[in-house]
C-alpha atoms as a PDB file:
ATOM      1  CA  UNK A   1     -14.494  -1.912 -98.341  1.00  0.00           C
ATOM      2  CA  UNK A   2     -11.908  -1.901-100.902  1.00  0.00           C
ATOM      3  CA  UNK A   3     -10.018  -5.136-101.726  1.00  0.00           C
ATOM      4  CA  UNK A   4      -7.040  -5.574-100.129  1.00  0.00           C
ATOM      5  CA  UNK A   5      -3.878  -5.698-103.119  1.00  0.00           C
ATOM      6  CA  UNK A   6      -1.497  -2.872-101.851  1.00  0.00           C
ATOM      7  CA  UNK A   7       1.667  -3.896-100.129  1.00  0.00           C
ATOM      8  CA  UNK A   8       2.152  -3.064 -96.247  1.00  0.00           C
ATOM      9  CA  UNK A   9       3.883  -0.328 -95.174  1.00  0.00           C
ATOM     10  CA  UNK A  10       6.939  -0.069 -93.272  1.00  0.00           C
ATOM     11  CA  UNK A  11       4.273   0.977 -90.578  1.00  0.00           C
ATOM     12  CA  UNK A  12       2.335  -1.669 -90.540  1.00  0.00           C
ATOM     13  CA  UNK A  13       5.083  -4.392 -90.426  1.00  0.00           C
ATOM     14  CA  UNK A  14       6.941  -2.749 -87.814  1.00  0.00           C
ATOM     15  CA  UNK A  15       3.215  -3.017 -86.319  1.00  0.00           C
ATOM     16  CA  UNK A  16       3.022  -6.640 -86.978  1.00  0.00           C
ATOM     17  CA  UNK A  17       6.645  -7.447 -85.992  1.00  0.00           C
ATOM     18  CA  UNK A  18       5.639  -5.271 -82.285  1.00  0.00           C
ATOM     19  CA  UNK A  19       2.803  -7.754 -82.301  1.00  0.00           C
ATOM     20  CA  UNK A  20       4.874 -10.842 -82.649  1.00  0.00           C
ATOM     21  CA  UNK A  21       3.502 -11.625 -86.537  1.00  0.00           C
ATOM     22  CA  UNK A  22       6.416 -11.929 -88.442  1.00  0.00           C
ATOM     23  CA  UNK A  23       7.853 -14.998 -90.988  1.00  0.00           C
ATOM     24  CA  UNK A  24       8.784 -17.758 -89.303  1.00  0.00           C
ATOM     25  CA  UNK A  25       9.215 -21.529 -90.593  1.00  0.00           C
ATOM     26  CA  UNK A  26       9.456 -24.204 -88.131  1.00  0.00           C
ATOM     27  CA  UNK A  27      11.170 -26.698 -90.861  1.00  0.00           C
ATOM     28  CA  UNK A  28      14.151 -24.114 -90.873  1.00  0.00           C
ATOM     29  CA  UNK A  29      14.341 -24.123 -87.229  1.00  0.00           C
ATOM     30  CA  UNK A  30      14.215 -28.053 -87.222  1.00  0.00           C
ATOM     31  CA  UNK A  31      16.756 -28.199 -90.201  1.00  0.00           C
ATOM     32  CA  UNK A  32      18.931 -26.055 -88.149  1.00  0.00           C
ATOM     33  CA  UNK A  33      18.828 -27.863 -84.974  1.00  0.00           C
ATOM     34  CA  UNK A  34      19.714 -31.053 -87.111  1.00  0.00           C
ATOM     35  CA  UNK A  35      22.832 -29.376 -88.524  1.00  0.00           C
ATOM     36  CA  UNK A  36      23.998 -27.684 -85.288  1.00  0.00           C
ATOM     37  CA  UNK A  37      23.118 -31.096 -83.203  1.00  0.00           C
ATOM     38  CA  UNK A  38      25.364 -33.573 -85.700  1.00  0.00           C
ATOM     39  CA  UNK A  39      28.400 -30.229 -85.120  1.00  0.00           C
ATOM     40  CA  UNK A  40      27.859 -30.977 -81.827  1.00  0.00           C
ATOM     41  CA  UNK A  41      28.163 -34.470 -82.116  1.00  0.00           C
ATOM     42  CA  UNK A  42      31.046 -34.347 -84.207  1.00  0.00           C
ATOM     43  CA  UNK A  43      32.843 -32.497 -81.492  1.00  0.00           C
ATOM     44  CA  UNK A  44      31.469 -32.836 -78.127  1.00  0.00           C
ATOM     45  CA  UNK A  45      30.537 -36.965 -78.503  1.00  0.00           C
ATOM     46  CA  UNK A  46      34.290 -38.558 -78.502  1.00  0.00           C
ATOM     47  CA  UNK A  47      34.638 -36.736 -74.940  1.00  0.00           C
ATOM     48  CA  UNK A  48      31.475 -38.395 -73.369  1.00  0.00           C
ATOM     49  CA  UNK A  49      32.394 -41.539 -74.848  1.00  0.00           C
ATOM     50  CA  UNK A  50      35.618 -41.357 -73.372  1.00  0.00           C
ATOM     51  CA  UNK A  51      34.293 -39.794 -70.331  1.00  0.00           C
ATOM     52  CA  UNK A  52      31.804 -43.120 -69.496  1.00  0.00           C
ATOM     53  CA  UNK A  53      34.590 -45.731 -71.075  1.00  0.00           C
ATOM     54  CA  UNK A  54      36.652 -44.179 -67.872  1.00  0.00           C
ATOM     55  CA  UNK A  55      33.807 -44.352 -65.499  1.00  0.00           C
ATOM     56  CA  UNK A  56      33.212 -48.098 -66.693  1.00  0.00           C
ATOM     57  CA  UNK A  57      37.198 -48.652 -65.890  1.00  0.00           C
ATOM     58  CA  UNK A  58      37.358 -47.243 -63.080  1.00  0.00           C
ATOM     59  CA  UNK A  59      33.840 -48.693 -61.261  1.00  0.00           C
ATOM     60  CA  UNK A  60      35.024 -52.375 -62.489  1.00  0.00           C
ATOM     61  CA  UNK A  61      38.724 -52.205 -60.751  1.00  0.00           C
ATOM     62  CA  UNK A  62      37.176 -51.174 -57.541  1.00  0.00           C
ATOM     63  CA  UNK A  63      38.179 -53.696 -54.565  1.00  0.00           C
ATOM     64  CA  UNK A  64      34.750 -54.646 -53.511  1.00  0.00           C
ATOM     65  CA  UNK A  65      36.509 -55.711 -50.191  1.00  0.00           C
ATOM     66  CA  UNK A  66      37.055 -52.437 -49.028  1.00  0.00           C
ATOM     67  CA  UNK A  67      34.745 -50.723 -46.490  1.00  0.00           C
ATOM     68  CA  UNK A  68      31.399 -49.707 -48.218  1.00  0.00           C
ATOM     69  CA  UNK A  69      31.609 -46.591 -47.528  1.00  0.00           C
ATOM     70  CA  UNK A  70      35.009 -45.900 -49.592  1.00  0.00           C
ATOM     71  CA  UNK A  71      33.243 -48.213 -52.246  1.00  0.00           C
ATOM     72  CA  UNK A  72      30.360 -45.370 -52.693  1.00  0.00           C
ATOM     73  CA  UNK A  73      32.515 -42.651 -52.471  1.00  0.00           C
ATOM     74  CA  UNK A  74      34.941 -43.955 -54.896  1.00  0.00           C
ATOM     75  CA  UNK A  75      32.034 -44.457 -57.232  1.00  0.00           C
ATOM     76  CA  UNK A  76      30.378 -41.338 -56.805  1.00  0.00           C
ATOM     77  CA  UNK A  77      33.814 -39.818 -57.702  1.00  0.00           C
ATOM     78  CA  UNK A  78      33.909 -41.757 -61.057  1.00  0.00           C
ATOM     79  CA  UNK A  79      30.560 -40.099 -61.966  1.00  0.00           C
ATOM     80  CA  UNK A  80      31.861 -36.678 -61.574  1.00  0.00           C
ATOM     81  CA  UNK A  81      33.482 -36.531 -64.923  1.00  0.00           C
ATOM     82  CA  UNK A  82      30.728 -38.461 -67.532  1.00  0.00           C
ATOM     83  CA  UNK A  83      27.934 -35.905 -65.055  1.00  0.00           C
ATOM     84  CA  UNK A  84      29.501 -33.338 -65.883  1.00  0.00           C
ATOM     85  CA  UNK A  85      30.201 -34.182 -69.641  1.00  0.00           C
ATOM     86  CA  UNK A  86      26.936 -34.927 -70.406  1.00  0.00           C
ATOM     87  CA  UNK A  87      25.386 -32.000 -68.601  1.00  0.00           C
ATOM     88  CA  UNK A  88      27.658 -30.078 -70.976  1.00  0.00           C
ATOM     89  CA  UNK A  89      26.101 -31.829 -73.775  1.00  0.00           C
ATOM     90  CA  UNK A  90      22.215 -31.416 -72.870  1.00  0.00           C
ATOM     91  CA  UNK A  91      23.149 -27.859 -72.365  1.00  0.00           C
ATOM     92  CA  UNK A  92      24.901 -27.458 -75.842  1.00  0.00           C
ATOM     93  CA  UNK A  93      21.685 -29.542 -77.506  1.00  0.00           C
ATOM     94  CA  UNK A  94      19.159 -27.087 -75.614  1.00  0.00           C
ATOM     95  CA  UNK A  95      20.947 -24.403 -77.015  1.00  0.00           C
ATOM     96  CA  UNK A  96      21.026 -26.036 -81.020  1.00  0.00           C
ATOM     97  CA  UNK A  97      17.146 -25.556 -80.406  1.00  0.00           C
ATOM     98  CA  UNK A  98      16.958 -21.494 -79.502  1.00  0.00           C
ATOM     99  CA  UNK A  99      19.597 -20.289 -81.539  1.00  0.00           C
ATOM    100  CA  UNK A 100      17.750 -21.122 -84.660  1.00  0.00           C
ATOM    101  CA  UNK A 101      15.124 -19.704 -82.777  1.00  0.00           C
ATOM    102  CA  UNK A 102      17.070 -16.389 -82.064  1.00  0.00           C
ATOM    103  CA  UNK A 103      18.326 -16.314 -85.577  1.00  0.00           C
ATOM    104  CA  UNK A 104      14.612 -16.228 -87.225  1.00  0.00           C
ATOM    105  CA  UNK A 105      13.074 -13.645 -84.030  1.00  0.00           C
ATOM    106  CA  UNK A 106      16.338 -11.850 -84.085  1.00  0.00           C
ATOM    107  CA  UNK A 107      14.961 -11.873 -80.467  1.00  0.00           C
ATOM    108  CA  UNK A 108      11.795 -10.879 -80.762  1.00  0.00           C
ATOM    109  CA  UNK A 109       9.578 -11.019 -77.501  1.00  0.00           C
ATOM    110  CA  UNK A 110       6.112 -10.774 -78.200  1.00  0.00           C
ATOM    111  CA  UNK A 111       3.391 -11.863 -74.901  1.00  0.00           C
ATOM    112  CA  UNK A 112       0.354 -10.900 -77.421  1.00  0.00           C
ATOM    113  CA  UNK A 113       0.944 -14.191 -79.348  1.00  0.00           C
ATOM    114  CA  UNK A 114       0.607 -16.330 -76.174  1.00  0.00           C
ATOM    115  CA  UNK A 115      -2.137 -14.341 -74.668  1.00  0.00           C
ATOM    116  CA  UNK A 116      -5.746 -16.101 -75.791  1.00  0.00           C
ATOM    117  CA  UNK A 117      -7.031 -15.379 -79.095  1.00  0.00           C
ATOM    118  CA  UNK A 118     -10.428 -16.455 -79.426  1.00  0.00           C
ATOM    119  CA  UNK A 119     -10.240 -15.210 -82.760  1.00  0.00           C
ATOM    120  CA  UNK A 120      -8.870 -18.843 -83.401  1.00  0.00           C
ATOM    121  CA  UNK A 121     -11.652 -20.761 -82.049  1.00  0.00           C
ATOM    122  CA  UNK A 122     -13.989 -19.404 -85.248  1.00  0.00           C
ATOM    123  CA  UNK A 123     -15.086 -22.455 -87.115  1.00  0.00           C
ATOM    124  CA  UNK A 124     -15.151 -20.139 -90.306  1.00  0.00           C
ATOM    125  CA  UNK A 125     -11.424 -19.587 -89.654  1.00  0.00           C
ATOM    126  CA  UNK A 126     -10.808 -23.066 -89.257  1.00  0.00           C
ATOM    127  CA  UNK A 127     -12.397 -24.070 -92.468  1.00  0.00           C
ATOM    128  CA  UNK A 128     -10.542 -21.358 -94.592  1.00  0.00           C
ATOM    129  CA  UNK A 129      -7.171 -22.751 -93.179  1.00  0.00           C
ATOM    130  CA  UNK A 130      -8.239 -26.557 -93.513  1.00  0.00           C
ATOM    131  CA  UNK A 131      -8.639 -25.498 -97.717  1.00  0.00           C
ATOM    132  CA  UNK A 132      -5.868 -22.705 -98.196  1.00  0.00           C
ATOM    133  CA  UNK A 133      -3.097 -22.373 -99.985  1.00  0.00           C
ATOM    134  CA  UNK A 134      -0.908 -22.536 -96.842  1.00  0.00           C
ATOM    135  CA  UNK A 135      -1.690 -26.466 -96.064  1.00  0.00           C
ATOM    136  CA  UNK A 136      -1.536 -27.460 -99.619  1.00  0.00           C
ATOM    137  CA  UNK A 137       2.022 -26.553 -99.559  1.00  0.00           C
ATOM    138  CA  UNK A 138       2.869 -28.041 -96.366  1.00  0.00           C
ATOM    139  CA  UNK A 139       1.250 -31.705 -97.499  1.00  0.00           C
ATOM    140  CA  UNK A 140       3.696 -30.688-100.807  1.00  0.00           C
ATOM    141  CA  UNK A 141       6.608 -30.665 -98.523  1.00  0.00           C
ATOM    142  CA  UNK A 142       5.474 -33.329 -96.248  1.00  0.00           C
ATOM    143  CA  UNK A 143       5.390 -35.326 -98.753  1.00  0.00           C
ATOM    144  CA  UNK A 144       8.591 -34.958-100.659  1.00  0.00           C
ATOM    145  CA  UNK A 145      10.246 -35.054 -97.158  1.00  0.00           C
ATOM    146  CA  UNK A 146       8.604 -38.413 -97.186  1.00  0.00           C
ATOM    147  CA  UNK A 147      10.161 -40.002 -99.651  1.00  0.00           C
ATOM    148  CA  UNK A 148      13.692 -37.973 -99.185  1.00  0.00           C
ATOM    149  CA  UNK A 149      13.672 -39.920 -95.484  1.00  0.00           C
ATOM    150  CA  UNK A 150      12.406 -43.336 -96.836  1.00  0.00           C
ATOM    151  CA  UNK A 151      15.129 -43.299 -99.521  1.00  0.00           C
ATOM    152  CA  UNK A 152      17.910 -42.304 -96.521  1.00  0.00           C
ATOM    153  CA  UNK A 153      16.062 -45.051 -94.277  1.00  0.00           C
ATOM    154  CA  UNK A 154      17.132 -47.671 -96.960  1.00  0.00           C
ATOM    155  CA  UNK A 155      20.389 -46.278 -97.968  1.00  0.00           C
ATOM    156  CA  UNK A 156      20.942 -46.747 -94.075  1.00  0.00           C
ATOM    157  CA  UNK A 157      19.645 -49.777 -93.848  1.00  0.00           C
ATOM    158  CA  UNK A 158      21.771 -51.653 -96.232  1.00  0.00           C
ATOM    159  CA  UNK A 159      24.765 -50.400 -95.251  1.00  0.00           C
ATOM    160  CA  UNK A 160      24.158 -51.790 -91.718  1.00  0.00           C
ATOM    161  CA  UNK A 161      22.981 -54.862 -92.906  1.00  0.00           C
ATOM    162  CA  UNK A 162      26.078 -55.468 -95.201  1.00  0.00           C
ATOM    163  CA  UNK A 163      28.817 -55.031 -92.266  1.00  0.00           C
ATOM    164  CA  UNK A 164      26.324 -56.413 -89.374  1.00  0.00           C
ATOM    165  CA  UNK A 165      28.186 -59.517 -89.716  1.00  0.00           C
ATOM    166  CA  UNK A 166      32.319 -57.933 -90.256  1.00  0.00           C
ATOM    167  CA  UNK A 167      31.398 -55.926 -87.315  1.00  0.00           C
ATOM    168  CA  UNK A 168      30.770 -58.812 -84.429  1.00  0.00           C
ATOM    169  CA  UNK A 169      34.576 -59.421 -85.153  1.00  0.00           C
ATOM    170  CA  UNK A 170      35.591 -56.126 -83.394  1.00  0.00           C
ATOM    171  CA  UNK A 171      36.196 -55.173 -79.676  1.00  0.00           C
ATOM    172  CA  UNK A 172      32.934 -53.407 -77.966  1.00  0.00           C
ATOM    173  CA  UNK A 173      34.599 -49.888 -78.124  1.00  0.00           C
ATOM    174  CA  UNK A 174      35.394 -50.682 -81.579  1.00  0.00           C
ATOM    175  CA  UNK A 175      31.998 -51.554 -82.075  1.00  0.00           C
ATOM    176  CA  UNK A 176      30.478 -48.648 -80.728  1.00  0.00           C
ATOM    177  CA  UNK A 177      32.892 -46.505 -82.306  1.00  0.00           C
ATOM    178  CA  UNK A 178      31.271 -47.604 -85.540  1.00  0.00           C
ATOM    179  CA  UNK A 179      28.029 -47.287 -84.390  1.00  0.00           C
ATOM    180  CA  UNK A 180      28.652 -43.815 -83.131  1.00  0.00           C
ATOM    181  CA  UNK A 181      29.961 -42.606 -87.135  1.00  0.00           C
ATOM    182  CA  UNK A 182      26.546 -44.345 -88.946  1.00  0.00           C
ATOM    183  CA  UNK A 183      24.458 -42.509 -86.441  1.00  0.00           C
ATOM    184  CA  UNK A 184      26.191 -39.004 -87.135  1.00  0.00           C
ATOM    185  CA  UNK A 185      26.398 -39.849 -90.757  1.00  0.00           C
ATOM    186  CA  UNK A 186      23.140 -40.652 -91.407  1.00  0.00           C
ATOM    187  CA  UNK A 187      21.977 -37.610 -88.574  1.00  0.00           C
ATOM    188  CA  UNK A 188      23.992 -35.511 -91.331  1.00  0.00           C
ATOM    189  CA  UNK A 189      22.528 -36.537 -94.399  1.00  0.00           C
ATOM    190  CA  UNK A 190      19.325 -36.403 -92.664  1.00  0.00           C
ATOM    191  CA  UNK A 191      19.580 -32.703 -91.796  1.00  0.00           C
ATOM    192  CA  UNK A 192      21.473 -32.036 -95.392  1.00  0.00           C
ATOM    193  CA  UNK A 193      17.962 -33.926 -97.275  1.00  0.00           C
ATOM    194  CA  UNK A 194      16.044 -31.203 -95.638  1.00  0.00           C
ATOM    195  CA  UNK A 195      17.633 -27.901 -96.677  1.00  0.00           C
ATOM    196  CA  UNK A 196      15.742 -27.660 -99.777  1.00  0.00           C
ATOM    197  CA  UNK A 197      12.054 -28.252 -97.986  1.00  0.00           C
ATOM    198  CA  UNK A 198      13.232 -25.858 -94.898  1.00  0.00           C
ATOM    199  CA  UNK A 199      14.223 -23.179 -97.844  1.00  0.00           C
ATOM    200  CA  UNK A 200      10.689 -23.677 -99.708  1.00  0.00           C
ATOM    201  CA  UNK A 201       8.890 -23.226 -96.896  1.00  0.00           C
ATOM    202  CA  UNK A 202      10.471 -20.077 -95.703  1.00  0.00           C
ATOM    203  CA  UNK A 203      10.201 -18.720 -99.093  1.00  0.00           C
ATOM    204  CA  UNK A 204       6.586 -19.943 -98.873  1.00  0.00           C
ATOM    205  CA  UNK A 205       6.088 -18.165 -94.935  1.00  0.00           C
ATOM    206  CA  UNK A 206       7.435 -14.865 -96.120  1.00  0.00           C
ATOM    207  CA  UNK A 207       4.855 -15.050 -98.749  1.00  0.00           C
ATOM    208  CA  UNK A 208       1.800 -15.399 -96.979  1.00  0.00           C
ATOM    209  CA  UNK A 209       3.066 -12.794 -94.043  1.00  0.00           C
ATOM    210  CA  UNK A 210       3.534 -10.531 -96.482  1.00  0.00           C
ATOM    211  CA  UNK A 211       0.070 -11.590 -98.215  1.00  0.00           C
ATOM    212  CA  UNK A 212      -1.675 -11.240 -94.959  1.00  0.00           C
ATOM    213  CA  UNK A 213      -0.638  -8.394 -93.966  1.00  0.00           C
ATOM    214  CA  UNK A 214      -1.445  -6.450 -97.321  1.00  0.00           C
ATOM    215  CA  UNK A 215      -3.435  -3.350 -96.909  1.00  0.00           C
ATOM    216  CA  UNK A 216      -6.473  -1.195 -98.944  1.00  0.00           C
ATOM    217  CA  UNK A 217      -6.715   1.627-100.268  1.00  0.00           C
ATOM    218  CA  UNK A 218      -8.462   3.448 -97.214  1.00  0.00           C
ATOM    219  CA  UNK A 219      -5.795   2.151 -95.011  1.00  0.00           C
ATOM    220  CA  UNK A 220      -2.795   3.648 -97.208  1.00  0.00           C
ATOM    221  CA  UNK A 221      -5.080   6.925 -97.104  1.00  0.00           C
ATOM    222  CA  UNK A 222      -5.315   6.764 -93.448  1.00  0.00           C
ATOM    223  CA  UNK A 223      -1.537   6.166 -92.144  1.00  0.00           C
ATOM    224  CA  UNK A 224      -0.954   8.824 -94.860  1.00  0.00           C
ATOM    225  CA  UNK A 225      -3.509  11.102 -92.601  1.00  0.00           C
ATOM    226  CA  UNK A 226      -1.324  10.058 -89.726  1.00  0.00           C
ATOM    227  CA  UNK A 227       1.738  10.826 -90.765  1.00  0.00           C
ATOM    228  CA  UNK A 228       1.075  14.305 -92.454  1.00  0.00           C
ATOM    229  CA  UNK A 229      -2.058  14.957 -90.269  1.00  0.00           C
ATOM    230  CA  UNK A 230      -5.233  16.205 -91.489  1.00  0.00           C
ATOM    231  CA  UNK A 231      -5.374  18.675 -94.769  1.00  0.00           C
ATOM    232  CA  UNK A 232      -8.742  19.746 -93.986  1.00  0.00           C
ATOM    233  CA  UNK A 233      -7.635  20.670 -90.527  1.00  0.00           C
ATOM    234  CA  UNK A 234      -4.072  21.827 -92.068  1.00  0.00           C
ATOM    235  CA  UNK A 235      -6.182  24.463 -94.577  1.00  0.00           C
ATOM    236  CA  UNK A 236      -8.499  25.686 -91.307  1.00  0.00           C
ATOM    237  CA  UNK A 237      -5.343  26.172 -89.320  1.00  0.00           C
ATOM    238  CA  UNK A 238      -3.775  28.497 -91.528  1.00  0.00           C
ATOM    239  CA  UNK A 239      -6.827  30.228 -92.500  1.00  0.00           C
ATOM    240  CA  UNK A 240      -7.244  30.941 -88.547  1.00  0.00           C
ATOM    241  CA  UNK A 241      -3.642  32.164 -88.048  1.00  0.00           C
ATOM    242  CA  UNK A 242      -4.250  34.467 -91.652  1.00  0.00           C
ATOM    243  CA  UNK A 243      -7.366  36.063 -89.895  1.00  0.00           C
ATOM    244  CA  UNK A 244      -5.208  36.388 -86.639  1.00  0.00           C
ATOM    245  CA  UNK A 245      -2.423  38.722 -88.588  1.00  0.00           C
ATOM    246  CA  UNK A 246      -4.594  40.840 -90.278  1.00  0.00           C
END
């Protein structure tokens, strides 16, 4: 068998992509998520905090001498709006998950890469993985995310530590207020840290899919056959038809 060094054909990726084998990089999907999460943050948070600071209000100023029956009613009523609010925002933060999802599958539906492979259980496969190029990279990455999110984790650090002591002079919404703004700051710089790694190792996925899916000689020769049909077969034809007009 010849060595495999030609490029696939637009057949056999439109194969692969049928088959659910296409580039995919789960640290672009998790950058993503980060990004689209601290939007949604940024946006949908100051209504849930408002929407609980209300409930809060509203459960402490109820007159616990009324009958308890208007008690539970009037607190279920309170809940409405923070239920609602935060349903709203687990539904928004499922959704920061598939859209980066969507964006990488364009939609892609594919049951033959859940289906058992038992392909996978092969030790020999195993080894070649546990020494190839593919996991050398990924340690790379780990590794410089590593000290990207150690360096953050300080930054972070500091800063809390330096107005930990200004802060216990402010009201409790105040308080949480700031809290709120050094989470989503440091959720942002998180998810910024990671755009180069997420890039890298999409670069690095569209390599090896490509890599893997490279074809031989033989094969090139054979979707060729395919697509044109047979030129044995081609010659006999019209040597049969020639012998059929005469």
């Amino acid at each position: 068998m010849s060595e495999k060094t030609v490029k696939p054909s637009p057949r056999r990726l439109h194969r692969a992509r049928k088959d659910g084998d296409i580039p995919k990089s789960v640290q672009l999907t998790t950058t993503a998520s980060g990004l689209l999460w601290w939007l949604l943050l940024a946006v949908q948070a100051p209504n849930v905090f408002v929407a609980f600071v209300n409930m809060i209000v509203t459960v402490t100023a109820i007159d616990l001498s009324r009958p308890f029956d208007s008690t539970v009613h009037e607190v279920l009523g309170a809940l409405i709006e923070p239920g609602q609010a935060a349903l709203a925002m687990a539904g928004m933060g499922l959704m920061t998950v598939i859209i980066p999802e969507l964006a990488q599958t364009r939609g892609l539906i594919a049951f033959k890469r859940v289906s058992p492979d038992f392909k996978r259980l092969n030790p020999i496969e195993g080894f070649k993985n546990l020494f190839g190029l593919r996991l050398l990279v990924d340690i790379g990455i780990m590794l410089v995310q590593l000290v990207l999110l150690g360096f953050l984790a300080w930054q972070a650090l500091s800063g809390w530590m330096a107005m930990l002591t200004a802060s216990h002079a402010l009201a409790p919404r105040a308080q949480m207020s700031l809290a709120a703004g050094e989470y989503g700051r440091l959720l942002l710089l998180t998810a910024l840290l990671q755009i180069a790694p997420a890039a890298a190792d999409y670069a690095l996925q569209r390599v090896l899919h490509i890599r893997r899916l490279r074809m031989d000689k033989d094969e090139i020769k054979r979707e060729q056959r395919d697509d044109n049909g047979d030129r044995h077969f081609k010659d006999r034809r019209r040597a049969f038809h020639r012998e059929l007009n005469q």
